[in-house]
C-alpha atoms as a PDB file:
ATOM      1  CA  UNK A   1     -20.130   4.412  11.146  1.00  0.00           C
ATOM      2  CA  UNK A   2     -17.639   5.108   9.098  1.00  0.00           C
ATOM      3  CA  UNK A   3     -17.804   7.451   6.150  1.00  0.00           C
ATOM      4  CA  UNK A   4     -17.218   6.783   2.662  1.00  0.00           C
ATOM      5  CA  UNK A   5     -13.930   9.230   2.364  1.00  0.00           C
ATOM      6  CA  UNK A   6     -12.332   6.654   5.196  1.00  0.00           C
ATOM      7  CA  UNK A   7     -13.243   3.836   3.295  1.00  0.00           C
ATOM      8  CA  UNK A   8     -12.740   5.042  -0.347  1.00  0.00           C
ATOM      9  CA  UNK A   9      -8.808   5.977   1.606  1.00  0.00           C
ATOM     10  CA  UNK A  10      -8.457   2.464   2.456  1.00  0.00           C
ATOM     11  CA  UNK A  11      -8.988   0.748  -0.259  1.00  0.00           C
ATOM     12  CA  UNK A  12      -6.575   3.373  -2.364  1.00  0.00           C
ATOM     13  CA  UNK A  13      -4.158   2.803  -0.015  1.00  0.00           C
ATOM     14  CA  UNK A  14      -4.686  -1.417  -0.240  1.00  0.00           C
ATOM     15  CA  UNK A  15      -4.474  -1.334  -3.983  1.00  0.00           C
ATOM     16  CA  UNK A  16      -1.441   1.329  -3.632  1.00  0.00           C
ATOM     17  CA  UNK A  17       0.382  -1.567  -1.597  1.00  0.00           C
ATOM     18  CA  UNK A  18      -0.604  -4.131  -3.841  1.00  0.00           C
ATOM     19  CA  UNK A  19       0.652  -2.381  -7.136  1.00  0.00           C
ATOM     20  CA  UNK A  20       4.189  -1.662  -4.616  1.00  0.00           C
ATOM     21  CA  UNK A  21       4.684  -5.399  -3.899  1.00  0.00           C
ATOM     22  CA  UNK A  22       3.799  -6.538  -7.380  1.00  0.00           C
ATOM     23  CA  UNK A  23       6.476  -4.070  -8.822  1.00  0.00           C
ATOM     24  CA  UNK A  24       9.081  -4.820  -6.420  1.00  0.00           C
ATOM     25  CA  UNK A  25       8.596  -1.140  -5.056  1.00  0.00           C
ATOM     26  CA  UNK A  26       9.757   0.228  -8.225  1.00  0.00           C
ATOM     27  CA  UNK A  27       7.077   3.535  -8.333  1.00  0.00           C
ATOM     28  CA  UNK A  28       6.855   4.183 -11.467  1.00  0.00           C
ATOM     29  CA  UNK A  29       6.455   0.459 -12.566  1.00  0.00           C
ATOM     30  CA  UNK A  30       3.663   0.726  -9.788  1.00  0.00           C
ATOM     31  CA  UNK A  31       1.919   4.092 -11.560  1.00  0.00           C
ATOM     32  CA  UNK A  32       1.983   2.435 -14.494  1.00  0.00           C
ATOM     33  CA  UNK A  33       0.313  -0.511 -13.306  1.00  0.00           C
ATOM     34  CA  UNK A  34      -2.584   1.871 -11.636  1.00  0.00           C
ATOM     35  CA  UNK A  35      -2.844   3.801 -14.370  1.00  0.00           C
ATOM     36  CA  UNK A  36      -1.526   7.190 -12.265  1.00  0.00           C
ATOM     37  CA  UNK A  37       1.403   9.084 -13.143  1.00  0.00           C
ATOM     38  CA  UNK A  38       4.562   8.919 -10.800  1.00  0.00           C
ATOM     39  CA  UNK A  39       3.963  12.257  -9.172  1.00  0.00           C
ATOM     40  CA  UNK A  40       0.518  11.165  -7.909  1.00  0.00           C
ATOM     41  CA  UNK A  41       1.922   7.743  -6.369  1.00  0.00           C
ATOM     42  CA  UNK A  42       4.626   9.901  -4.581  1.00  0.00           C
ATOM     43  CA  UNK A  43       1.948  12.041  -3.215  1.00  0.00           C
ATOM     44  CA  UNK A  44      -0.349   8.864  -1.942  1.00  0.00           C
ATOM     45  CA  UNK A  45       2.448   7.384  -0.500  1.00  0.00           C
ATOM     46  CA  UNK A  46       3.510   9.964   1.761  1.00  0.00           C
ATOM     47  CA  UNK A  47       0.130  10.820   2.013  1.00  0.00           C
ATOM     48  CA  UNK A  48      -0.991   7.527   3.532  1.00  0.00           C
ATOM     49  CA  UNK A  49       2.557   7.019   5.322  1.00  0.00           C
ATOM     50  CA  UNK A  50       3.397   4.222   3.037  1.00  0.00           C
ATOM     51  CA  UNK A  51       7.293   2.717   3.819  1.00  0.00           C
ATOM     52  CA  UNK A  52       8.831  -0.283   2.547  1.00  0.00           C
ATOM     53  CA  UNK A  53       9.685  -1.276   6.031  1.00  0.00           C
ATOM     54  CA  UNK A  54       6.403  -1.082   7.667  1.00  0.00           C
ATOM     55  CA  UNK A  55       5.349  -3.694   5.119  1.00  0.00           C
ATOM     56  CA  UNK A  56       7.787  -6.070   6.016  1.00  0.00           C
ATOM     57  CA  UNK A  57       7.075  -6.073   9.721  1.00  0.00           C
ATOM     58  CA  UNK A  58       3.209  -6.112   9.173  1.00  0.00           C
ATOM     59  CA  UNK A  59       3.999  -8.868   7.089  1.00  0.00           C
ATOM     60  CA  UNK A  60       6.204 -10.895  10.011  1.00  0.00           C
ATOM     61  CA  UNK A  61       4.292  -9.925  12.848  1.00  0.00           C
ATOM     62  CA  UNK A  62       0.719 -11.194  10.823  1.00  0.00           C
ATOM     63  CA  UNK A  63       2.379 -14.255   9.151  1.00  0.00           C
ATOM     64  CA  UNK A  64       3.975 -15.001  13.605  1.00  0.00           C
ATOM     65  CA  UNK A  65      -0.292 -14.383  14.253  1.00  0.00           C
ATOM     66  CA  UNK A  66      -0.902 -16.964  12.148  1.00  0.00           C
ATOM     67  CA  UNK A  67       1.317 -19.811  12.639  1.00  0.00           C
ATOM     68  CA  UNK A  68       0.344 -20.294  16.040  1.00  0.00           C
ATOM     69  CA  UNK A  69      -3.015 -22.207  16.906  1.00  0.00           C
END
């Protein structure tokens, strides 16, 4: 089961990554957007191991996942 601290983490961390792509990964476009100050994003994204590149591979590796049927 999981708890609600694991799940309340994910989706921060979802809408974290969201607000990053929408804003080009421009942070404090991104706080702005959440409604958090820059210092706060700073500390989520190293708290949750956020990186620019990660993204992109995720996003290559599930976009390869779904091409093929």
């Amino acid at each position: 089961m999981v708890s609600l601290k694991e799940k309340v983490e994910k989706l921060e961390k979802e809408e974290i990554l969201k607000a990053l792509k929408r804003c080009n990964w421009v942070k404090a476009k991104a706080a702005r957007f959440l409604g958090i100050t820059e210092r706060m994003i700073s500390y989520k994204i190293k708290k949750y191991g956020i990186k620019r590149k990660e993204v992109k591979k995720e996003k290559l590796t599930s976009s390869a996942r779904g091409s093929v049927r």
